[in-house]
Protein backbone atom coordinates (compact mmCIF):
# COMPACT_ATOMS: atom_id res chain seq x y z
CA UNK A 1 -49.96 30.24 -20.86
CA UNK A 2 -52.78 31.16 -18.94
CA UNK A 3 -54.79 32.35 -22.61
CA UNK A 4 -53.99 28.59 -23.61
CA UNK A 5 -55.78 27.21 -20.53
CA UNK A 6 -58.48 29.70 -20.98
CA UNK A 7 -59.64 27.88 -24.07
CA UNK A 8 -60.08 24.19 -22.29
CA UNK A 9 -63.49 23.76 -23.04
CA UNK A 10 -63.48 24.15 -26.81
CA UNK A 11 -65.20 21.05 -28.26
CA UNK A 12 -64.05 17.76 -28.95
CA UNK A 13 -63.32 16.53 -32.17
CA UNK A 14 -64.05 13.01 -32.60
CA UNK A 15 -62.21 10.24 -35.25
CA UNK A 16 -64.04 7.66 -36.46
CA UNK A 17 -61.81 4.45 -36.92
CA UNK A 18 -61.46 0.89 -36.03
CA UNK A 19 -58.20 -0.64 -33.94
CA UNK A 20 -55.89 -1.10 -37.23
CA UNK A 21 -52.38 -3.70 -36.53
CA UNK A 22 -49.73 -2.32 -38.66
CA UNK A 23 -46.37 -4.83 -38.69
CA UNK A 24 -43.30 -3.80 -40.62
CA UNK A 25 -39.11 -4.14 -40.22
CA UNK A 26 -37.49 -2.03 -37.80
CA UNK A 27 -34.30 0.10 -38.35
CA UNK A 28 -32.35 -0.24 -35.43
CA UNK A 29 -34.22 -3.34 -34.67
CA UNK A 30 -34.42 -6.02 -37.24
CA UNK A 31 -36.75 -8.12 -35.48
CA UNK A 32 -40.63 -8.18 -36.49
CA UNK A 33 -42.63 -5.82 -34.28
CA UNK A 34 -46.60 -4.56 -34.04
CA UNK A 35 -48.05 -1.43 -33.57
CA UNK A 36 -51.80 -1.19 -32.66
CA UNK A 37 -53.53 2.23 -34.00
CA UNK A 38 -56.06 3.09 -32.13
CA UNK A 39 -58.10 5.36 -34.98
CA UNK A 40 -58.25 5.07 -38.79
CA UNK A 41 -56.14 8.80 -38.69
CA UNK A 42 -53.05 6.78 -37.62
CA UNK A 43 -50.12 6.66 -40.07
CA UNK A 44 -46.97 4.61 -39.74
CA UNK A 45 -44.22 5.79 -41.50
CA UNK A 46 -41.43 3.67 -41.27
CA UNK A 47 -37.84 5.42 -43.00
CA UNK A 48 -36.25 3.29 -44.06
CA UNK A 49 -36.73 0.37 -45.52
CA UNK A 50 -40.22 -0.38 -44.58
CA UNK A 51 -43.61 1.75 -43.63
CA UNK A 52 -47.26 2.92 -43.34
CA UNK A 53 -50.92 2.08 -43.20
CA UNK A 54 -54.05 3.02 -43.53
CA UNK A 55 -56.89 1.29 -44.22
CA UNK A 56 -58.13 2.07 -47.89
CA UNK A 57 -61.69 2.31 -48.04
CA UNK A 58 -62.83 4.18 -50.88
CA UNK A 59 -65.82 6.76 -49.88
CA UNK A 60 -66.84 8.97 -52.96
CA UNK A 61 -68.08 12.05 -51.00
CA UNK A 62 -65.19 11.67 -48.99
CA UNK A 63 -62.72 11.56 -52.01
CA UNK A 64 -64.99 14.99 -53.50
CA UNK A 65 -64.73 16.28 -50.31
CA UNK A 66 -60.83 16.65 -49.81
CA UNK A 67 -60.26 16.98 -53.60
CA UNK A 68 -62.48 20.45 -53.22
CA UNK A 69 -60.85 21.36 -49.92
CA UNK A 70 -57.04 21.14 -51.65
CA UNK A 71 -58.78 23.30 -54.62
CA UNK A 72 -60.53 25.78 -52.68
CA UNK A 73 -57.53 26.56 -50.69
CA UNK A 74 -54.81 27.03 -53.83
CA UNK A 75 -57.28 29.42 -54.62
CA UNK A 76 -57.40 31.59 -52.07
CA UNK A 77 -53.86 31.10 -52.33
CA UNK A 78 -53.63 32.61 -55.74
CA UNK A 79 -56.21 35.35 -54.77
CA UNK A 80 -55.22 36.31 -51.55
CA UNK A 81 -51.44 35.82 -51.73
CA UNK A 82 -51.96 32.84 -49.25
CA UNK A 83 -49.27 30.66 -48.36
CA UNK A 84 -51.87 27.82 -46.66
CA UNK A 85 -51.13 23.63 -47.48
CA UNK A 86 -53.74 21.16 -46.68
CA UNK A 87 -52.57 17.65 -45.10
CA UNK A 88 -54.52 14.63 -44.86
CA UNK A 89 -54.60 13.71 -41.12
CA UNK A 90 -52.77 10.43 -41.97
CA UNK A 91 -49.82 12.47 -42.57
CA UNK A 92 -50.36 15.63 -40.07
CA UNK A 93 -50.23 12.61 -37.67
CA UNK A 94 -47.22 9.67 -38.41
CA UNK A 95 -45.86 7.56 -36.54
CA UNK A 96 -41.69 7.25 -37.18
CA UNK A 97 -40.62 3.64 -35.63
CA UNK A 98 -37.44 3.62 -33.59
CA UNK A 99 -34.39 4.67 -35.49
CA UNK A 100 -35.95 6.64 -38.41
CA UNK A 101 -36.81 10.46 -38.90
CA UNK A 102 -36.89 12.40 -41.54
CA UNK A 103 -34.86 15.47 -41.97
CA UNK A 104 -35.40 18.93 -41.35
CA UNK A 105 -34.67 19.72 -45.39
CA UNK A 106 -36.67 16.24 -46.49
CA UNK A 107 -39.65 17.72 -44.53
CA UNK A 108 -39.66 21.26 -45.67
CA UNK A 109 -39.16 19.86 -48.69
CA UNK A 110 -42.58 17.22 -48.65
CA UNK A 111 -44.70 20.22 -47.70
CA UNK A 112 -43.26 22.25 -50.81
CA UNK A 113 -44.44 19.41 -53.25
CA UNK A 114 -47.83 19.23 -51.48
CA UNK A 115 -48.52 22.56 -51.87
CA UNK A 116 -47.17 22.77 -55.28
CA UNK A 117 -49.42 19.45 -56.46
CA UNK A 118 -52.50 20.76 -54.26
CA UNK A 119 -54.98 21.49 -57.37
CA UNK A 120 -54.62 17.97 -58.68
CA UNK A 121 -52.64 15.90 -55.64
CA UNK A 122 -55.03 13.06 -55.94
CA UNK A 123 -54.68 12.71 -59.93
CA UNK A 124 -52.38 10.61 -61.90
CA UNK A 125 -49.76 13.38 -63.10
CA UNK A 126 -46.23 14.52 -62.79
CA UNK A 127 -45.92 17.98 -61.47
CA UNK A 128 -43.46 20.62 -61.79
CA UNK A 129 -41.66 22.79 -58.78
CA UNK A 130 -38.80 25.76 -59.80
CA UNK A 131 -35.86 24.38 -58.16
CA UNK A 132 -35.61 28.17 -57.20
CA UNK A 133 -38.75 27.86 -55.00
CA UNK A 134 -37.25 25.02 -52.98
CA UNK A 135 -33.88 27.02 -52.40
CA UNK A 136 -36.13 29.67 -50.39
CA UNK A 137 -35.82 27.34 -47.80
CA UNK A 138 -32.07 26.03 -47.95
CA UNK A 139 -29.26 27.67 -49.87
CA UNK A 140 -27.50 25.70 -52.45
CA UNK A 141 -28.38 22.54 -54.81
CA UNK A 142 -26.64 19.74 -52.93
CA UNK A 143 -29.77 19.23 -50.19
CA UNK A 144 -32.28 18.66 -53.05
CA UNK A 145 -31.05 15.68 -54.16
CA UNK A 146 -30.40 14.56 -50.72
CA UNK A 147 -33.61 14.79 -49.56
CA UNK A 148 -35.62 13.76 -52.97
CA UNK A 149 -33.50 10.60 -52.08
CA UNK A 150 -34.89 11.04 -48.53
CA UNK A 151 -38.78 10.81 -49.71
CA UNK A 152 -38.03 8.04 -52.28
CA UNK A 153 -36.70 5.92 -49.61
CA UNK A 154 -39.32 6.51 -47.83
CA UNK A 155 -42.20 3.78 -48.18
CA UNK A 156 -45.74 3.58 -47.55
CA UNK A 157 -48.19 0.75 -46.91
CA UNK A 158 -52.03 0.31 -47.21
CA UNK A 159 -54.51 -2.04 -46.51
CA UNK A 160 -56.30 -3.07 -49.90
CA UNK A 161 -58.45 -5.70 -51.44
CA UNK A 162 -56.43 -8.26 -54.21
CA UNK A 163 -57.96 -8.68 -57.95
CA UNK A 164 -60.01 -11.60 -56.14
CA UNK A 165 -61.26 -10.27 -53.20
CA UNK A 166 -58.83 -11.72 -50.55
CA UNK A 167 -57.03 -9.15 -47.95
CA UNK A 168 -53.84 -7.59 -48.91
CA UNK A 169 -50.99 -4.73 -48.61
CA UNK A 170 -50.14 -2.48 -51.04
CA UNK A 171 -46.90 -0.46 -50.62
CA UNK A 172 -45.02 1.98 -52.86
CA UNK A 173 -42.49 5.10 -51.80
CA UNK A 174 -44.22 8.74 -51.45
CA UNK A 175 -42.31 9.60 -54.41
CA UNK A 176 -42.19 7.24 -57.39
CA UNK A 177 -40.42 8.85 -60.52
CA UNK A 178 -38.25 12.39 -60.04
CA UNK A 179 -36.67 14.52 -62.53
CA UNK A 180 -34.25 16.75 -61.32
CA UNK A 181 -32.29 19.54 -63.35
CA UNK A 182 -28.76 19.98 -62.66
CA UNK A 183 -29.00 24.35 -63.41
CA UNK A 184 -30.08 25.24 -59.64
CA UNK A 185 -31.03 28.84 -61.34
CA UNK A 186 -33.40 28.28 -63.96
CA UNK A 187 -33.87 24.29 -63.55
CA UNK A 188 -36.87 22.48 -62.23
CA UNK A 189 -37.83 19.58 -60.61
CA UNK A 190 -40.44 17.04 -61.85
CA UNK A 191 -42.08 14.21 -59.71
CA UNK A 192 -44.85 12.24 -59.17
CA UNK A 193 -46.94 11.00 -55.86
CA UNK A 194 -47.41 7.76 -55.79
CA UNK A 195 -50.69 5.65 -56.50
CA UNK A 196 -50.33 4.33 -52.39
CA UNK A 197 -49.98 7.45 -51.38
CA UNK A 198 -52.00 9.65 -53.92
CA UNK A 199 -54.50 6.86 -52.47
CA UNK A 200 -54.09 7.83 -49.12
CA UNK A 201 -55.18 11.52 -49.41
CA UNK A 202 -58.32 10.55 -51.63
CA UNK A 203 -59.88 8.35 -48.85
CA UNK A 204 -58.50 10.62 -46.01
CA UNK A 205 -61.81 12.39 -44.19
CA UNK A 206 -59.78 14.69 -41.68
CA UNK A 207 -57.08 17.55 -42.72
CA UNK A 208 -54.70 20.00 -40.95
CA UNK A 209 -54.29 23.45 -42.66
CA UNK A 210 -50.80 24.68 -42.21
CA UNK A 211 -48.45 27.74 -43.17
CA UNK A 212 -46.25 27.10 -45.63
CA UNK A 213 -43.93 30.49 -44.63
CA UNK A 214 -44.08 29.14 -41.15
CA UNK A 215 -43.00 25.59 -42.09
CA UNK A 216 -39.84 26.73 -44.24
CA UNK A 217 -38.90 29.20 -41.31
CA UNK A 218 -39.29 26.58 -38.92
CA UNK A 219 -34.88 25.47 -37.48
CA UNK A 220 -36.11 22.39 -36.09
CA UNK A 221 -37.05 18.82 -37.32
CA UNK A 222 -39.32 18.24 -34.55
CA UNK A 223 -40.77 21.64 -34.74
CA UNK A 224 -42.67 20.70 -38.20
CA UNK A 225 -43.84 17.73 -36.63
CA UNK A 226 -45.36 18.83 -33.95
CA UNK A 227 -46.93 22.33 -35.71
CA UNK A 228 -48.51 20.06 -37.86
CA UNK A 229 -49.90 17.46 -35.13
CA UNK A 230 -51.27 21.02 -33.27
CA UNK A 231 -52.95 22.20 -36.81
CA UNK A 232 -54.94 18.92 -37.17
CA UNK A 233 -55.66 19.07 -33.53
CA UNK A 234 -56.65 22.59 -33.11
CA UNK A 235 -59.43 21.92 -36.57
CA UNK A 236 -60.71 18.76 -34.49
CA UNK A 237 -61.21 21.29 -31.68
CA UNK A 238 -59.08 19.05 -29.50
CA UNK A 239 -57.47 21.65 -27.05
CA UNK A 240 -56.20 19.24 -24.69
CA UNK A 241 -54.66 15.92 -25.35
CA UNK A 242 -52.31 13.62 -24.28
CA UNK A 243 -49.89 11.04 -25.45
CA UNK A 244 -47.47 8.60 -24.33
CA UNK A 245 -43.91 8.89 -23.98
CA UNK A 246 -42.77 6.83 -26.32
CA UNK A 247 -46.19 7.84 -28.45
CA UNK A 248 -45.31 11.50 -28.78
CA UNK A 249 -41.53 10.61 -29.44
CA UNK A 250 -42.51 8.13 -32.36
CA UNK A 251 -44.58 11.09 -33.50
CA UNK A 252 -42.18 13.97 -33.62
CA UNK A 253 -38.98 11.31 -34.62
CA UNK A 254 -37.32 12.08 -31.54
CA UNK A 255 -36.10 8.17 -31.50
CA UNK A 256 -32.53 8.98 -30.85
CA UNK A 257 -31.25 6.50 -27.82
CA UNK A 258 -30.13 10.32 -26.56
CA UNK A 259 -33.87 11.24 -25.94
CA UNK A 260 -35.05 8.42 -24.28
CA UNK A 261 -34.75 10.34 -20.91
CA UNK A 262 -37.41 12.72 -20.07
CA UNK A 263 -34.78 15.34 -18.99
CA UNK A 264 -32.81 15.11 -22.66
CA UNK A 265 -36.38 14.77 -24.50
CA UNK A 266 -37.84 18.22 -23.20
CA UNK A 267 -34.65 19.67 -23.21
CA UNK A 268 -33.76 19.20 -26.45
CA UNK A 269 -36.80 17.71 -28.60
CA UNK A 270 -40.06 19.27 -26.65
CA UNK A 271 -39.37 22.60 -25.31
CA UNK A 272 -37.62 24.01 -28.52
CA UNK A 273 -39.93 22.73 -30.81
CA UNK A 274 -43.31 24.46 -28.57
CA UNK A 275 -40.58 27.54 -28.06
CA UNK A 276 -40.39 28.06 -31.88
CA UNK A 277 -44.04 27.51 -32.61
CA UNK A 278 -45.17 30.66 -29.91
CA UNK A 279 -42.66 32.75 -31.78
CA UNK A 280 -43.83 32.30 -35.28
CA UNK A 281 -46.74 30.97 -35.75
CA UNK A 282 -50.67 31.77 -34.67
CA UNK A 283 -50.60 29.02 -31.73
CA UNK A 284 -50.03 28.50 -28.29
CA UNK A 285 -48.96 25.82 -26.54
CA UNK A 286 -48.43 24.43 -23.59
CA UNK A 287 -47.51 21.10 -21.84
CA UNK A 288 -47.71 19.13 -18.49
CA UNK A 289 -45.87 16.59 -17.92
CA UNK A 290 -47.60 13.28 -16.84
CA UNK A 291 -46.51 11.39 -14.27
CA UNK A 292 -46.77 7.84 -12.50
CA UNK A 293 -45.23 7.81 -9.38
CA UNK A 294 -41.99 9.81 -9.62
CA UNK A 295 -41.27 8.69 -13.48
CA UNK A 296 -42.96 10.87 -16.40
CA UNK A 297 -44.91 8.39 -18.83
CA UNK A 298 -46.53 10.78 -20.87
CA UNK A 299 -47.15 14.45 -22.10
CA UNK A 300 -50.33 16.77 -21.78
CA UNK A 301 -50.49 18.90 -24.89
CA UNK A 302 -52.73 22.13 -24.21
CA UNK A 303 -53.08 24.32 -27.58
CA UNK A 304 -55.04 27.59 -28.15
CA UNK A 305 -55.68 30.13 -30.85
CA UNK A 306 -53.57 33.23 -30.72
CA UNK A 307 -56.04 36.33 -30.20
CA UNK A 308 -55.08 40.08 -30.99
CA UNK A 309 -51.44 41.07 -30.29
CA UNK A 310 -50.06 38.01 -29.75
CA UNK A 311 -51.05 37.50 -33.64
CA UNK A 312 -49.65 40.42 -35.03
CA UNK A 313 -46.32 39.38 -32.60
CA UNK A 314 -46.08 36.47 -34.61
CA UNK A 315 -46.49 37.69 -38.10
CA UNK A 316 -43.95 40.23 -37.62
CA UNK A 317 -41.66 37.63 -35.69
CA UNK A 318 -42.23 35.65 -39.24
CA UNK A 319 -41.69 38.54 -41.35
CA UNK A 320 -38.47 39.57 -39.73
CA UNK A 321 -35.19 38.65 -40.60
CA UNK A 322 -34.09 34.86 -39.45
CA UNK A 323 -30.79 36.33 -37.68
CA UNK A 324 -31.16 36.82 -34.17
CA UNK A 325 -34.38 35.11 -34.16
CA UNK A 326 -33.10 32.50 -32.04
CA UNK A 327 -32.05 34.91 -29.07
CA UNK A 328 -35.61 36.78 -29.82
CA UNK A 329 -37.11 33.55 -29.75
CA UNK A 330 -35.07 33.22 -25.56
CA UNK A 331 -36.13 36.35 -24.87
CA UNK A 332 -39.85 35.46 -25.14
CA UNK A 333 -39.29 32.60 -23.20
CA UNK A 334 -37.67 33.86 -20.49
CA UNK A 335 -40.70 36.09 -20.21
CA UNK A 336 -42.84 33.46 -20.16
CA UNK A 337 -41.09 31.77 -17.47
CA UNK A 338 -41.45 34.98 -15.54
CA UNK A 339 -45.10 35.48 -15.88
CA UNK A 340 -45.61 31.46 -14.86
CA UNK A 341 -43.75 32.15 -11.70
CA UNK A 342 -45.97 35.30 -11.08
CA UNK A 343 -49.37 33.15 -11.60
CA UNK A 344 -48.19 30.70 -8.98
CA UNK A 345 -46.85 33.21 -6.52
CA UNK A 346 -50.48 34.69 -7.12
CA UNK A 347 -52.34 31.21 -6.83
CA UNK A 348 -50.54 30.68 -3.54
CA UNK A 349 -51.65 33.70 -1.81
């Protein structure tokens, strides 16, 4: 990953924000429990029965600002043949608590809608998605309703001002009302953000710009996460950062009690979910682990644009059939692994 490291010194991106406390009901744990977010961008997402924050300040420019960003980009998407979603930060980077995730099909499925509602996300509306377009990513009608289920159970919470001024908390799912044909052919599905969360991308001031394509041919849960975390990260011009343990695995939803060690964490969570984003998307990526004493407490994330080849690798990687992808996908990594042991070999002469 030697191109990844090359691009270290990239510029800083910087989020404004204040310390936020976000309490809410646990899962696994039904006892009351505090998170403290260090930046405004954090977003809790708790799945469910409780959830989120942000702190709802309403800026116009910045409201004029993202609205024109969503438009400008369907656009080009209509004009170009584009397949490019714009997140607010607040969701590129949520927290799950212990216990919750949400699924690989409930995922694909959220950026779908986004991307779908993009022109007019932030307006009071229902909008309409083929339930054809959403079977590009699974086969079959039974995950729709599974995962529209998924997204309605899924609440968010906001810090707001009451009808007389005093401090308050306003929370409401990320889908409110959802119509869903039963003809999987010909039927569509009608929903509608709601006013929390339509809330949430109007006052966000930081986005990540994703690939749609890459997101539905994406095989792993955590994989979405963390392409998404990497997209806000690389338009912050954040190359390097790092995150805790427990951070990073809140992050991705890697809460399973079978991830809490290290070992089953990269093993099964970390190093599949980088894996799959080399092989298909326009990224690299790269980790070290972090380390007090013996025990690892945290993660290193080093990210880089893809330059020349390795970009056309990728799109054709993407474009190719999804069979035998997987063993492709070994392949490459095997020949990463062999070029890392050449570079130290090299260092240590």
């Amino acid at each position: 990953m030697a191109g990844v490291r090359g691009q270290m010194a990239g510029e800083k991106g910087q989020m404004a924000g204040e310390n936020i406390q976000i309490a809410g009901r646990g899962v696994a744990k039904r006892g009351m429990y505090v998170y403290h977010a260090p930046a405004l961008s954090s977003f809790l997402l708790f799945h469910p029965p409780f959830v989120t924050l942000l702190e709802a300040k309403p800026l116009e420019s910045k409201r004029t600002h993202i609205a024109q960003i969503m438009k400008a980009a369907d656009q080009r998407n209509k004009r170009q043949g584009n397949d490019e979603v714009i997140l607010p930060g607040e969701v590129a980077e949520l927290h799950f608590p212990e216990g919750a995730s949400l699924s690989l099909a409930a995922s694909k499925m959220f950026v779908q809608l986004v991307q779908e509602a993009m022109p007019s996300i932030t307006e009071d509306k229902e909008h309409t998605i083929p339930l054809a377009m959403l079977n590009k990513a699974h086969k079959g009608g039974g995950w729709v309703e599974t995962a529209v289920r998924e997204l309605q159970r899924t609440i968010i919470e906001i810090d707001v001002k009451s009808r007389k001024g005093r401090q308050a908390k306003r929370s409401a799912p990320i889908l409110t009302e959802v119509t869903r044909e039963i003809d999987t052919e010909v039927g569509e599905l009608t929903y509608e953000f709601s006013k929390t969360f339509r809330q949430i991308v109007t006052n966000s001031n930081h986005w990540a710009s994703i690939h749609a394509r890459a997101v539905l041919a994406m095989e792993g849960k955590y994989t979405v996460w963390l392409y998404q975390l990497c997209c806000l990260k690389m338009r912050l011009r954040e190359c390097e950062f790092t995150y805790d343990l427990d951070d990073l695995r809140s992050r991705l939803g890697a809460n399973a009690p079978s991830l809490k060690r290290w070992q089953e964490f990269k093993r099964r969570a970390l190093e599949p979910a980088i894996a799959e984003i080399q092989h298909i998307t326009g990224i690299d990526v790269d980790y070290v682990p972090v380390k007090r004493a013996r025990k690892v407490i945290g993660v290193t994330l080093i990210i880089g644009e893809k330059q020349g080849e390795a970009v056309e690798e990728a799109k054709k990687e993407l474009n190719n059939v999804r069979t035998g992808r997987k063993a492709r996908r070994m392949g490459m990594v095997e020949k990463i692994t062999a070029e890392k042991e050449e570079l130290k070999k090299a260092f240590k002469r």
